[in-house]
C-alpha atoms as a PDB file:
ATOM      1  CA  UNK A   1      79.999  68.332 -52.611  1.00  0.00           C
ATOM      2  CA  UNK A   2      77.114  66.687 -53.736  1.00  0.00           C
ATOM      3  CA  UNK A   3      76.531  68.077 -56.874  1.00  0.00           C
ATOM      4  CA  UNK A   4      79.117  65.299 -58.468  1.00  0.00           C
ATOM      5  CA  UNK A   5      76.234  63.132 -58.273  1.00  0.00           C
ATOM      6  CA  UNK A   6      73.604  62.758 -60.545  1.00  0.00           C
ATOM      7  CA  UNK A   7      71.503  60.186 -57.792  1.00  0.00           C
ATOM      8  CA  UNK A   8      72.122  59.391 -54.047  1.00  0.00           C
ATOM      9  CA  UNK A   9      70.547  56.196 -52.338  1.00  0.00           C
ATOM     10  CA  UNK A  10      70.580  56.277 -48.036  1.00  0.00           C
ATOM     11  CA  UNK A  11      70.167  53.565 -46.260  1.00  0.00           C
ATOM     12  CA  UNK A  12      69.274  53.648 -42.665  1.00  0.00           C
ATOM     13  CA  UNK A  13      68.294  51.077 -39.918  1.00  0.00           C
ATOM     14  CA  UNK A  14      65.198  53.873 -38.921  1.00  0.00           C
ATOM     15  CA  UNK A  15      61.832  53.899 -39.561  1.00  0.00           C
ATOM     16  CA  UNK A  16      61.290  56.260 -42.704  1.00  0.00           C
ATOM     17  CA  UNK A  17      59.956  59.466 -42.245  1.00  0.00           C
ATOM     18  CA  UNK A  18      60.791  59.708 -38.694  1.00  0.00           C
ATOM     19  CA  UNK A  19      63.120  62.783 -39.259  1.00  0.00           C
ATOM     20  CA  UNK A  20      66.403  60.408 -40.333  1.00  0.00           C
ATOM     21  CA  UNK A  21      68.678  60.620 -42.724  1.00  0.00           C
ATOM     22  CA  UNK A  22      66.052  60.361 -45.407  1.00  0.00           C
ATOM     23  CA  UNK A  23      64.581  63.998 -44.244  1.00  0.00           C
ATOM     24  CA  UNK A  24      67.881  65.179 -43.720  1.00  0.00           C
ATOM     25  CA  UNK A  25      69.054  64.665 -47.507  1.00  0.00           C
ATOM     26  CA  UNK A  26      65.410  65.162 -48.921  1.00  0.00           C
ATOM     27  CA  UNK A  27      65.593  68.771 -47.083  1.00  0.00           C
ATOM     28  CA  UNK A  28      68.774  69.641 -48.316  1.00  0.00           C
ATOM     29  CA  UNK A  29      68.101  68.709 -51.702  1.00  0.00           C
ATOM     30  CA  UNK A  30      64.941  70.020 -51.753  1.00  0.00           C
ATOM     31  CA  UNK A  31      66.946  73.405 -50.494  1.00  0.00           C
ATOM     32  CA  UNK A  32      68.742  73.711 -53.282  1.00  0.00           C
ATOM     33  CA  UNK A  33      66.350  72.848 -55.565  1.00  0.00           C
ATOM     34  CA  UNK A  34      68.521  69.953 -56.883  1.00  0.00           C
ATOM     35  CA  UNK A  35      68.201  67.733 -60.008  1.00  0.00           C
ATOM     36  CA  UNK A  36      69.963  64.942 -57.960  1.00  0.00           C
ATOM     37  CA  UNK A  37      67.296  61.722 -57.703  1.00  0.00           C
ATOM     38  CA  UNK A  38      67.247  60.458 -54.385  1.00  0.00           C
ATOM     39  CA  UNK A  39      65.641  57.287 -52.812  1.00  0.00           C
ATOM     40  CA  UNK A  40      65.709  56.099 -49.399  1.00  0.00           C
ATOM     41  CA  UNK A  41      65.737  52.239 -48.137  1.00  0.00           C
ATOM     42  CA  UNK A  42      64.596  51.961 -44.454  1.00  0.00           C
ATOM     43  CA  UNK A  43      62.687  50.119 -41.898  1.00  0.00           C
ATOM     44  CA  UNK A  44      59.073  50.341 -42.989  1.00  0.00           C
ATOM     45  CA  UNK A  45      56.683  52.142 -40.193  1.00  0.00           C
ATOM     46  CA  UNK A  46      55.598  49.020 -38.441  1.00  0.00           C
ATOM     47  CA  UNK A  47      56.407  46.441 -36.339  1.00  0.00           C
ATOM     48  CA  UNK A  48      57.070  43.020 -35.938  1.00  0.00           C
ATOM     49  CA  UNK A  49      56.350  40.988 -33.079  1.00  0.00           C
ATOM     50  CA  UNK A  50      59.049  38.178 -33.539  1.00  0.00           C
ATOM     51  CA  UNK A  51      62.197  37.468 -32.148  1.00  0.00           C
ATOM     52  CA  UNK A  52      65.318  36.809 -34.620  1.00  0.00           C
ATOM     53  CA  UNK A  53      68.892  37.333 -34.944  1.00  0.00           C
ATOM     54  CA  UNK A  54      69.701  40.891 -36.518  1.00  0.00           C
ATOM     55  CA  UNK A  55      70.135  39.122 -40.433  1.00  0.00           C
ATOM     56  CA  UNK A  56      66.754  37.239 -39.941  1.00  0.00           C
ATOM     57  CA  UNK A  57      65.209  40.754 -38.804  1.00  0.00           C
ATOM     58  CA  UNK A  58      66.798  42.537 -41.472  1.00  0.00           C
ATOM     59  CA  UNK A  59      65.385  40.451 -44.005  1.00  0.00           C
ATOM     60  CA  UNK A  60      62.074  40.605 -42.400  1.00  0.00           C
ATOM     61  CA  UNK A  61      62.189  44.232 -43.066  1.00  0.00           C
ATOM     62  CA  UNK A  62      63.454  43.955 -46.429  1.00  0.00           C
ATOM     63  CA  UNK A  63      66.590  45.836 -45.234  1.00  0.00           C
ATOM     64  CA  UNK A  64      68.751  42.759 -46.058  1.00  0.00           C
ATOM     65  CA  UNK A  65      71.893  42.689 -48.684  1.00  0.00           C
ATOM     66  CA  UNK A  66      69.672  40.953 -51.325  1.00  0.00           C
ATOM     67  CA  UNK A  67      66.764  43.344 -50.810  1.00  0.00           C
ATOM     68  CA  UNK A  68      68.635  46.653 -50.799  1.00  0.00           C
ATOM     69  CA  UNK A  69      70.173  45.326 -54.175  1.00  0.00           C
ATOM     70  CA  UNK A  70      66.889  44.434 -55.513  1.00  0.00           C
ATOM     71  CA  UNK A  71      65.298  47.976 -54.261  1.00  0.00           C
ATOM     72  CA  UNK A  72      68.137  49.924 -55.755  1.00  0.00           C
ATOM     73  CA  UNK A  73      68.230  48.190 -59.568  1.00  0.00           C
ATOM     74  CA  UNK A  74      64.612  48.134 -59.598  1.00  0.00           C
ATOM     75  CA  UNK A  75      64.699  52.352 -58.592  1.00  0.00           C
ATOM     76  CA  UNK A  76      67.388  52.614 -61.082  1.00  0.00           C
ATOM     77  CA  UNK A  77      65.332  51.394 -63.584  1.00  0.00           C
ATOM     78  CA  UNK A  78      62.235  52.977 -62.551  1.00  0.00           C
ATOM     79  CA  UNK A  79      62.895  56.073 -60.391  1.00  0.00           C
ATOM     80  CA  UNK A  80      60.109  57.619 -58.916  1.00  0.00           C
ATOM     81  CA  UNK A  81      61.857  61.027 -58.471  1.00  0.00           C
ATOM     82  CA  UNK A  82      62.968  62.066 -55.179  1.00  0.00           C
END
């Protein structure tokens, strides 16, 4: 199924490399030895000690619309392989 693709993006609400989605779709492609790019936008592994509604601590995380738009363009510019 995947193999339509020439580059996948997952986006998760996790920390990265935590065994989420992002270790789950770099296995498999990995696996099979794919050409498919693949990045991964997550929480960053660390915390933040403030209180906020869930937008305010999405953008804190840079997990927010305008971030995950930014990430992706820049990646798509400048992939840094899988």
């Amino acid at each position: 199924m995947m193999k339509q693709y020439q580059a996948i993006v997952s986006l998760e609400e996790g920390f990265i490399g935590k065994g989420g989605m992002d270790a789950l779709l770099s296995n498999l492609l990995n696996r099979r030895d794919s050409a498919i790019r693949y990045a991964n936008i997550s929480i960053k592994n660390q915390y933040h000690f403030q209180v906020g509604h869930r937008e305010t601590m999405l953008r804190v995380n840079e997990a927010d619309e305008q971030s995950i738009v930014a990430h992706v363009k820049k990646w798509l510019v400048h992939p840094a392989g899988r």
